[in-house]
Protein backbone atom coordinates (compact mmCIF):
# COMPACT_ATOMS: atom_id res chain seq x y z
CA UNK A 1 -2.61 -24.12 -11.40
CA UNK A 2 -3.02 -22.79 -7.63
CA UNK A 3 -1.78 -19.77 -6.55
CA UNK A 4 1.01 -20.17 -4.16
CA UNK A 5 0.62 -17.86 -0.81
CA UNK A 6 2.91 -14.93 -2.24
CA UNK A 7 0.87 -14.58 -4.86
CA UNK A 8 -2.34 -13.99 -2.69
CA UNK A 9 -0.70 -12.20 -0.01
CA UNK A 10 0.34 -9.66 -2.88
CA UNK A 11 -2.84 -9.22 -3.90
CA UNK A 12 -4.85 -6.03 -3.68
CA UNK A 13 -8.02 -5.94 -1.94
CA UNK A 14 -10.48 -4.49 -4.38
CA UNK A 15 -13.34 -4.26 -1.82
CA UNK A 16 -10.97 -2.67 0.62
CA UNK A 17 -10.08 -0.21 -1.89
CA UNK A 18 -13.65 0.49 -3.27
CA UNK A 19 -14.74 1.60 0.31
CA UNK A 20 -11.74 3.44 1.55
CA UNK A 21 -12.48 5.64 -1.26
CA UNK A 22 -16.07 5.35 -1.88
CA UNK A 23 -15.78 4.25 -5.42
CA UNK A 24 -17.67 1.44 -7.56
CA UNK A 25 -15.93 -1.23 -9.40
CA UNK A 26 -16.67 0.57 -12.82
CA UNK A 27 -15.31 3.79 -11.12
CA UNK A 28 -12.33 2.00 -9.73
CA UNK A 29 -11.81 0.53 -13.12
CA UNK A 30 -11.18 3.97 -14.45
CA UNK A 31 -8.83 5.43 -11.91
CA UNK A 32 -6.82 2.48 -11.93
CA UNK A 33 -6.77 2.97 -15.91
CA UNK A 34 -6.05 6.59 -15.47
CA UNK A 35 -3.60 5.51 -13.25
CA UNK A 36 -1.66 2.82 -14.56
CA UNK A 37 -1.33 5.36 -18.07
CA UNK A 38 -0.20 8.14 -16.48
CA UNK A 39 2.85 6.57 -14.20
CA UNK A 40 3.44 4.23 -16.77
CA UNK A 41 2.48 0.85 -13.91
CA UNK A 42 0.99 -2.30 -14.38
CA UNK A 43 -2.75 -2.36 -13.43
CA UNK A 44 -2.06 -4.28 -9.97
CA UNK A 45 0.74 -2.07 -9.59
CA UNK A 46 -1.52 1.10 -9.64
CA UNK A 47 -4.72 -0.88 -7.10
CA UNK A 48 -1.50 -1.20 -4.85
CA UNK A 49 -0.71 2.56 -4.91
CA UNK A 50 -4.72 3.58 -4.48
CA UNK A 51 -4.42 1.39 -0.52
CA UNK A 52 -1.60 4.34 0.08
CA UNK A 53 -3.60 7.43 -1.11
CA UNK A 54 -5.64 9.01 1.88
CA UNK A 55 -7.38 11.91 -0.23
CA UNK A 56 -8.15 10.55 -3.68
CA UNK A 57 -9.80 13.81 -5.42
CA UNK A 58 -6.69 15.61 -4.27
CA UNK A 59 -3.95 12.89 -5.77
CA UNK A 60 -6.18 13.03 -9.08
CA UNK A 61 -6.10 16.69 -9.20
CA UNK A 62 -2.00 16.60 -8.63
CA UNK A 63 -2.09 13.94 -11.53
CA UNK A 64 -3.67 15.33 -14.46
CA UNK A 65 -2.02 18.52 -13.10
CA UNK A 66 1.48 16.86 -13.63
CA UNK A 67 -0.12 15.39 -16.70
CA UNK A 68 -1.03 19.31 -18.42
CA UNK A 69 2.37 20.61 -17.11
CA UNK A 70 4.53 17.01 -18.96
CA UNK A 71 2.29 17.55 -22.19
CA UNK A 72 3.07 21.80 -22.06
CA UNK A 73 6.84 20.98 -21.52
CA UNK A 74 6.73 18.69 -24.33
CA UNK A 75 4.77 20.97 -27.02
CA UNK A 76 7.35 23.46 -25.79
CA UNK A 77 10.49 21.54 -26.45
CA UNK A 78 9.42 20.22 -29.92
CA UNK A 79 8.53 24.10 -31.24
CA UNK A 80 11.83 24.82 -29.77
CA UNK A 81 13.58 21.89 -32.12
């Protein structure tokens, strides 16, 4: 079945991506991962967020940073319980 032109225009553009940011495809594969886990997003949802992002090493610093803070709020509230 084709893919109608929404479909493609919607697209990300993995090479575009992979240069802006200086990253493989096995390296973009993980980000995307980390990603798509962490915000809770579909895969193609999180490719569309990295063509946003300017300064990668600084959003993935602010992530797992959000990440520590979400799990110590959690560990928190169920010793609390």
């Amino acid at each position: 079945m084709p893919y109608s032109k929404e479909e493609v225009n919607e697209q990300a553009d993995v090479d575009f991506i992979c240069k802006k940011h200086n990253l493989g495809r096995y390296d973009l594969i993980q980000v995307v991962t980390a990603i798509a886990r962490n915000y809770e997003l579909r895969p193609h949802d999180a490719l569309k967020r990295l063509v946003d992002i300017d300064d990668l090493p600084t959003y993935l610093e602010e992530m797992k940073s959000n990440q520590v803070d979400k799990e110590f709020k959690r560990q928190l509230r169920k010793k609390n319980i």
